[in-house]
N, C-alpha and C. Protein backbone atom coordinates (compact mmCIF):
# COMPACT_ATOMS: atom_id res chain seq x y z
N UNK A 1 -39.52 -82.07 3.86
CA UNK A 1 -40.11 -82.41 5.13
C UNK A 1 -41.12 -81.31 5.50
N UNK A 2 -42.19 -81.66 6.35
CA UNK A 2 -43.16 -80.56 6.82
C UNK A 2 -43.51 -80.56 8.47
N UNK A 3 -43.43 -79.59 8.81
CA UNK A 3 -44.20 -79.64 10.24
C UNK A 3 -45.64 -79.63 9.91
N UNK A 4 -45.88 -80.06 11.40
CA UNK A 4 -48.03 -79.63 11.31
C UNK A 4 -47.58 -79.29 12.88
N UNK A 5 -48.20 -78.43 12.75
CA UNK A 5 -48.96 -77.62 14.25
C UNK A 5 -50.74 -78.10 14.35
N UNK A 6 -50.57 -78.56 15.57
CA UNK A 6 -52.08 -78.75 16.05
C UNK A 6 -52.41 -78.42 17.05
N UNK A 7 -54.00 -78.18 17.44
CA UNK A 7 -54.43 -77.83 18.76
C UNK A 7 -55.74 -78.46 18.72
N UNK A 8 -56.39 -78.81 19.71
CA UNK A 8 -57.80 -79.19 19.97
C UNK A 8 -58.64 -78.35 19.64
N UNK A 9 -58.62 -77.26 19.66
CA UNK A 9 -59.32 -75.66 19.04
C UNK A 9 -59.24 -75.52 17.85
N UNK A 10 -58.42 -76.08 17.24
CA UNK A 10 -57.76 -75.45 15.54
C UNK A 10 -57.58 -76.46 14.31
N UNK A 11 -58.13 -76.30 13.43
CA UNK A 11 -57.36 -77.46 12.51
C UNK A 11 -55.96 -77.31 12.27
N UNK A 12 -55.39 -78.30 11.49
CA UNK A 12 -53.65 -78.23 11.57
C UNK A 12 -53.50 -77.11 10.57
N UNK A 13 -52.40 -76.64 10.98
CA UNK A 13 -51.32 -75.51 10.57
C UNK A 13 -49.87 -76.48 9.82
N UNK A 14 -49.92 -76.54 8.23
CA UNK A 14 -48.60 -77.55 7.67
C UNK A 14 -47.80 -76.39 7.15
N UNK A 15 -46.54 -76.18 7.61
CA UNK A 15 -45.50 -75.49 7.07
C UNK A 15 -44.18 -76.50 6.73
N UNK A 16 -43.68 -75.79 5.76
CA UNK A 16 -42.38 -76.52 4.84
C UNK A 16 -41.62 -76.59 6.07
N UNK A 17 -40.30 -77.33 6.36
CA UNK A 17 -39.70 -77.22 6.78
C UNK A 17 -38.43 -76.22 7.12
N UNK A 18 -38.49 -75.16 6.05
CA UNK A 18 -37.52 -73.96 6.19
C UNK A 18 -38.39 -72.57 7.31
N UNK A 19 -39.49 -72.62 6.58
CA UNK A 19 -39.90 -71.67 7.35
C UNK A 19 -40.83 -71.89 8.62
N UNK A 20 -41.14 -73.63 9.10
CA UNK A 20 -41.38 -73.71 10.66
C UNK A 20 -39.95 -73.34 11.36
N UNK A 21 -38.69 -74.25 10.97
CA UNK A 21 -37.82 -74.51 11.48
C UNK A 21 -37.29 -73.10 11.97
N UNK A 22 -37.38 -72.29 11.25
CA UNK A 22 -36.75 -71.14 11.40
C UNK A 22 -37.81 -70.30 13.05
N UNK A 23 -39.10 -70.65 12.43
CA UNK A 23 -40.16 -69.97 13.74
C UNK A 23 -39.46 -70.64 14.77
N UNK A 24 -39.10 -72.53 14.36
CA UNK A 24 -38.90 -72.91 16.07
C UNK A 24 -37.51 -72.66 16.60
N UNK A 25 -36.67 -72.52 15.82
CA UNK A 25 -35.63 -71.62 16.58
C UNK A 25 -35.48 -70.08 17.15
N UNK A 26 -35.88 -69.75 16.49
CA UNK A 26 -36.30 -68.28 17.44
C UNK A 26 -37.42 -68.55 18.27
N UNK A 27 -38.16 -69.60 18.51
CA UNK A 27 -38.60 -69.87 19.77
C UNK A 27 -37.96 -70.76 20.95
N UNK A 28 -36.35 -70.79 20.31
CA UNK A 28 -35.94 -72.33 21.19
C UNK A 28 -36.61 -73.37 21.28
N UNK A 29 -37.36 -73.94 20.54
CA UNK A 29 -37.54 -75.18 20.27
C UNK A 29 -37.15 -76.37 19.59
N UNK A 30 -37.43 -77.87 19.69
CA UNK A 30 -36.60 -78.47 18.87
C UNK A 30 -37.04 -78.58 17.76
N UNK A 31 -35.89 -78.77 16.75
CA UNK A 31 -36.39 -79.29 15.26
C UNK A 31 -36.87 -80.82 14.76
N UNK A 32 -36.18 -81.75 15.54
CA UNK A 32 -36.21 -83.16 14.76
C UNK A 32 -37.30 -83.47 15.75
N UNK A 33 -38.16 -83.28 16.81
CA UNK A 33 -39.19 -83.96 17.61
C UNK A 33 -40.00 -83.24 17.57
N UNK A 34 -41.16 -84.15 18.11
CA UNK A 34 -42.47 -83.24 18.07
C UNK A 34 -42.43 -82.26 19.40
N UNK A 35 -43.25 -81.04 19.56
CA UNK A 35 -42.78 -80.75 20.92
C UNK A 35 -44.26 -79.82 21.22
N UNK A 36 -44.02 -78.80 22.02
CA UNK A 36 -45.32 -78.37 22.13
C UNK A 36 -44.84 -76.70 23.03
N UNK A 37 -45.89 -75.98 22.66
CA UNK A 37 -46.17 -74.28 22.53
C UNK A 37 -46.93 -73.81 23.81
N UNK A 38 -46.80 -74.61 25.52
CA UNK A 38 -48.14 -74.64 26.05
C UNK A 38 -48.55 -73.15 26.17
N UNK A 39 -49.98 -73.24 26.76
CA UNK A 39 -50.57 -72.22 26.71
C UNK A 39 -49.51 -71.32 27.73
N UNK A 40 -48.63 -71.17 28.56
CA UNK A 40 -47.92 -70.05 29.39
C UNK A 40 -47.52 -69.53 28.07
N UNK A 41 -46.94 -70.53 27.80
CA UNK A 41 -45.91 -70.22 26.54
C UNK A 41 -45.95 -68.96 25.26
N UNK A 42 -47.31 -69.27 24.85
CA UNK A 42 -47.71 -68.77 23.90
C UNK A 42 -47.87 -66.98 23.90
N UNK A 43 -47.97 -66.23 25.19
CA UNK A 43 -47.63 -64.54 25.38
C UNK A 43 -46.29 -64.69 24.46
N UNK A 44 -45.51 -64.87 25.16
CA UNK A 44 -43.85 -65.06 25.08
C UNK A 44 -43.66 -64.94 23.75
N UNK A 45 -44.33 -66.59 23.01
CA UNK A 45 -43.66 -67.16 21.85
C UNK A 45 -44.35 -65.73 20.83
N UNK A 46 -45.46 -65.41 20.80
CA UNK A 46 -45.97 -64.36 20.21
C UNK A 46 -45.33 -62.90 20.16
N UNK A 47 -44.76 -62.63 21.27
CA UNK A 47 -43.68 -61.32 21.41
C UNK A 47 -42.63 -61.29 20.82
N UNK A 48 -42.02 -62.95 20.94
CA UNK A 48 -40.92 -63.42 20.13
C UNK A 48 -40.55 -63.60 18.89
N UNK A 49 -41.87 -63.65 18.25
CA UNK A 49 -41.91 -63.93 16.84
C UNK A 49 -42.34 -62.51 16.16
N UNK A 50 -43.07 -61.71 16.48
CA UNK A 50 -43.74 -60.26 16.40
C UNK A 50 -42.53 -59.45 16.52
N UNK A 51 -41.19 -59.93 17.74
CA UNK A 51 -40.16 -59.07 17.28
C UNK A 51 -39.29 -59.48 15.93
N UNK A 52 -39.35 -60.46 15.99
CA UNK A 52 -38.13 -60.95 14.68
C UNK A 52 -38.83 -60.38 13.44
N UNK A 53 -40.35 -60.44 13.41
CA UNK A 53 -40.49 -60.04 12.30
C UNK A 53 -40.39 -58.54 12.27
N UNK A 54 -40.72 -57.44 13.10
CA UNK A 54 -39.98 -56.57 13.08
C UNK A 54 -38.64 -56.11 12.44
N UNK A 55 -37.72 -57.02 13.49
CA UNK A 55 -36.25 -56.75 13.12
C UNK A 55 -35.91 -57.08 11.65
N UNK A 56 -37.18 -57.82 10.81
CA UNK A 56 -36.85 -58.15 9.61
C UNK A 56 -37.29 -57.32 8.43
N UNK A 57 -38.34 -56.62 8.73
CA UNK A 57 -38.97 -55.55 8.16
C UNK A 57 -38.11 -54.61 8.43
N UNK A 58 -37.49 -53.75 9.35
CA UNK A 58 -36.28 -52.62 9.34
C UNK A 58 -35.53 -53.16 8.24
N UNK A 59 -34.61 -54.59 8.49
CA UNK A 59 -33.54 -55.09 7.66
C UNK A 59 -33.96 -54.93 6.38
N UNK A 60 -35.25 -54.80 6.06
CA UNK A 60 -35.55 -55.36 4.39
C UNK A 60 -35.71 -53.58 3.78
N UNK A 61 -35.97 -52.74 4.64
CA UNK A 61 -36.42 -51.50 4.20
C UNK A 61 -34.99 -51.02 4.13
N UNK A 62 -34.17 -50.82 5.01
CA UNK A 62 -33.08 -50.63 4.81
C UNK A 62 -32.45 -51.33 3.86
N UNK A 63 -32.74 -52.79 3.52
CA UNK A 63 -31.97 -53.15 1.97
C UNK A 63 -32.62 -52.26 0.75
N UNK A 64 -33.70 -51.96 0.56
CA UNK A 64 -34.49 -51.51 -0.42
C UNK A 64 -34.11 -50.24 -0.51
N UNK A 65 -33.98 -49.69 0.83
CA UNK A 65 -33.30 -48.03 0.61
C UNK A 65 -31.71 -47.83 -0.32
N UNK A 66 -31.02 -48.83 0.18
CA UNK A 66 -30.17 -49.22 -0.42
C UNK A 66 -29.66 -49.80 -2.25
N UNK A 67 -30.74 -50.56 -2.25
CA UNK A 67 -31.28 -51.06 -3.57
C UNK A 67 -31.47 -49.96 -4.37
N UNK A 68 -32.45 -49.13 -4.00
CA UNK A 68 -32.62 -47.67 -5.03
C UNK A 68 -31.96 -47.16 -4.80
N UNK A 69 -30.91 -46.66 -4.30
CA UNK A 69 -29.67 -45.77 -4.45
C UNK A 69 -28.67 -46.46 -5.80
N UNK A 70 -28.19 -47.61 -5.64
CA UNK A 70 -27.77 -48.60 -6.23
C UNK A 70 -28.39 -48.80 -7.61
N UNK A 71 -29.51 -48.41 -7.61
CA UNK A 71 -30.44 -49.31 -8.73
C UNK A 71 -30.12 -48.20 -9.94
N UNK A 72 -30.24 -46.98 -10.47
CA UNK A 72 -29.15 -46.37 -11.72
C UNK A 72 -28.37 -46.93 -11.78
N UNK A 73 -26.79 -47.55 -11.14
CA UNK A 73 -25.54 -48.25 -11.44
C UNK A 73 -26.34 -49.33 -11.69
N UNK A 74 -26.55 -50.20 -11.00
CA UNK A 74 -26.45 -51.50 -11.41
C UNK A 74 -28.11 -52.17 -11.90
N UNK A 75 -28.90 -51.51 -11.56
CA UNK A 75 -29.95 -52.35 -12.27
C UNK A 75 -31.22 -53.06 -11.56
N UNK A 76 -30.61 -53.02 -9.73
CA UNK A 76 -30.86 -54.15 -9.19
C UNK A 76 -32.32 -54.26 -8.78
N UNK A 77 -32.68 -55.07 -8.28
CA UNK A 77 -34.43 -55.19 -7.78
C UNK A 77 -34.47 -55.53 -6.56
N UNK A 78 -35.66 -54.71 -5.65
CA UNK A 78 -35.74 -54.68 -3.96
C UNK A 78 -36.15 -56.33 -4.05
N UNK A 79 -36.12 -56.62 -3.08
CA UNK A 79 -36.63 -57.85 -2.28
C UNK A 79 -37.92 -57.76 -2.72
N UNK A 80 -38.97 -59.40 -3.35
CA UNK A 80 -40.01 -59.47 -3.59
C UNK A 80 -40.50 -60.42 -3.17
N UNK A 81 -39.94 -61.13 -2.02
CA UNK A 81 -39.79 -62.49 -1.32
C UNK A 81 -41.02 -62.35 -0.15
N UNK A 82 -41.49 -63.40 0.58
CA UNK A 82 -42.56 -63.38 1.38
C UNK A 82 -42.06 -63.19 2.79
N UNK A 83 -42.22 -62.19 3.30
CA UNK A 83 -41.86 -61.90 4.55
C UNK A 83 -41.81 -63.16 5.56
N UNK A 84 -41.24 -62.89 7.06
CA UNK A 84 -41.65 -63.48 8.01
C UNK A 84 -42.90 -62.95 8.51
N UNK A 85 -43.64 -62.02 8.90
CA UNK A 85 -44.61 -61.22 9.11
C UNK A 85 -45.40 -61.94 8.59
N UNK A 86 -45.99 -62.22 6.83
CA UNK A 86 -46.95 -62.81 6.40
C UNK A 86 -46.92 -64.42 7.07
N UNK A 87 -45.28 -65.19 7.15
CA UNK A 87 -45.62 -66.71 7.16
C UNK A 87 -46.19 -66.29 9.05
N UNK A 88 -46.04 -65.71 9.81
CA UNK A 88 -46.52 -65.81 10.65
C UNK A 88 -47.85 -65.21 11.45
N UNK A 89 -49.11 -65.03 9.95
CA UNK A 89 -50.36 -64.75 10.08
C UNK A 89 -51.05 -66.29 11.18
N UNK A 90 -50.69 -67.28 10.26
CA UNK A 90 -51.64 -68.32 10.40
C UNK A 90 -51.43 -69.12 11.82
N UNK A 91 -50.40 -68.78 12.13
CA UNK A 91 -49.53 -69.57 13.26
C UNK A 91 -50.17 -68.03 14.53
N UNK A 92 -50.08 -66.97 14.41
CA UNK A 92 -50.70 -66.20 15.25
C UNK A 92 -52.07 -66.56 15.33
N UNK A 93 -53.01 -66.34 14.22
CA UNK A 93 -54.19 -66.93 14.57
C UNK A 93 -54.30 -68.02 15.24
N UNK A 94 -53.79 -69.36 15.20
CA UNK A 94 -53.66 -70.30 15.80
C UNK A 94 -53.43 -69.96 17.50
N UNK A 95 -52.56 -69.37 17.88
CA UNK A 95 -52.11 -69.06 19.33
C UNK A 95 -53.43 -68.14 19.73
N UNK A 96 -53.77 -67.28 18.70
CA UNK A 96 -55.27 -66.33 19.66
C UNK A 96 -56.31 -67.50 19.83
N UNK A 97 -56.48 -68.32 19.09
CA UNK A 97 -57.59 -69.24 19.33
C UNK A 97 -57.37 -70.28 20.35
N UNK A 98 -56.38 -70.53 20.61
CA UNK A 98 -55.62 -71.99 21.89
C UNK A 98 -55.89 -70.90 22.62
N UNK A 99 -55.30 -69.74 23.03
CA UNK A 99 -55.32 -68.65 23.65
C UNK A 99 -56.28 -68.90 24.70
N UNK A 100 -57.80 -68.32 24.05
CA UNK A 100 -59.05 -68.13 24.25
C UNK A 100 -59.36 -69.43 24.23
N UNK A 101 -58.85 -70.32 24.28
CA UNK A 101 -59.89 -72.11 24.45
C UNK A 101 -59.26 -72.61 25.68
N UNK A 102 -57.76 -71.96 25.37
CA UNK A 102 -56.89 -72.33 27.32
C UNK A 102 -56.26 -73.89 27.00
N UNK A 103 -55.91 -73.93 25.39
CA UNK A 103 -55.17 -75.15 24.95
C UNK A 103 -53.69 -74.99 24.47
N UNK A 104 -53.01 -75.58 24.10
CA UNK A 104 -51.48 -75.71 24.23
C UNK A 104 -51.63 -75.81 22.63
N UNK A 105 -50.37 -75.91 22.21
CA UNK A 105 -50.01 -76.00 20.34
C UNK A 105 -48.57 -77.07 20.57
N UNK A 106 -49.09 -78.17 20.15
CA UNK A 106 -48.18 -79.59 19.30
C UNK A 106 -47.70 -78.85 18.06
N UNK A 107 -46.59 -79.35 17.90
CA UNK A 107 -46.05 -79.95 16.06
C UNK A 107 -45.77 -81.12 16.44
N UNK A 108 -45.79 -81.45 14.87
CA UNK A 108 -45.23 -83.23 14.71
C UNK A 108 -44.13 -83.00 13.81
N UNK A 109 -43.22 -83.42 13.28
CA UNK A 109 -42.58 -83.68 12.54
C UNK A 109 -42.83 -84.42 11.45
C-alpha cells in the first residue's frame, strides 16, 4: 500500500506504507483515511517529527557505540539502514513550501 501527500503548492509526495504510517503516528494521525496536515498544524507536526528523528539518531549512535565494542567478539555490523531524518527530507520540504503558500497537506490512502 502507499500514501501520497498533496498540496496545491507541491507535487505529490508517495511513501510506502511503513514509513508514512510510522510519520502519521507520531503525528497522531489516522492510518486507513485520507486526512490532512493544515497549515496551524504544520509548526507542530515539523517539531514533532525533527524530534523523533533526533531521538533516533542518539538511539542509533548509541547502538553503534555498542556494536564496536562488541564487534572483536562477535563480528557484528553498525546499522546501515535509512534513517528517519533522511525519509523525512521530502515531506519537510513539502511543509516549508505549503508553509510559505499558506496551504494545508492531504494524504490519500
Amino acid at each position: 500500500m502507499i500514501y501520497k501527500f498533496k498540496s496545491r503548492e507541491t507535487g505529490d509526495l508517495i511513501m510506502l506504507a511503513p514509513d508514512a504510517e510510522r510519520i502519521l503516528k507520531l503525528l497522531g494521525k489516522s492510518l486507513k483515511e485520507p486526512g490532512i496536515i493544515t497549515l496551524a498544524e504544520i509548526p507542530r507536526a515539523r517539531t514533532t517529527l525533527l524530534a523523533a528523528a533526533e531521538a533516533e539518531k542518539q538511539q542509533l549512535a548509541a547502538l553503534k557505540a555498542e556494536q564496536a565494542e562488541s564487534e572483536d567478539v562477535e563480528g557484528t555490523q553498525p546499522h546501515k539502514g535509512i534513517t528517519l531524518a533522511q525519509r523525512l527530507v521530502p515531506l519537510l520540504h513539502m511543509f516549508d513550501r505549503c508553509q510559505a503558500a499558506e496551504v494545508d497537506v492531504i494524504w490519500t490512502v
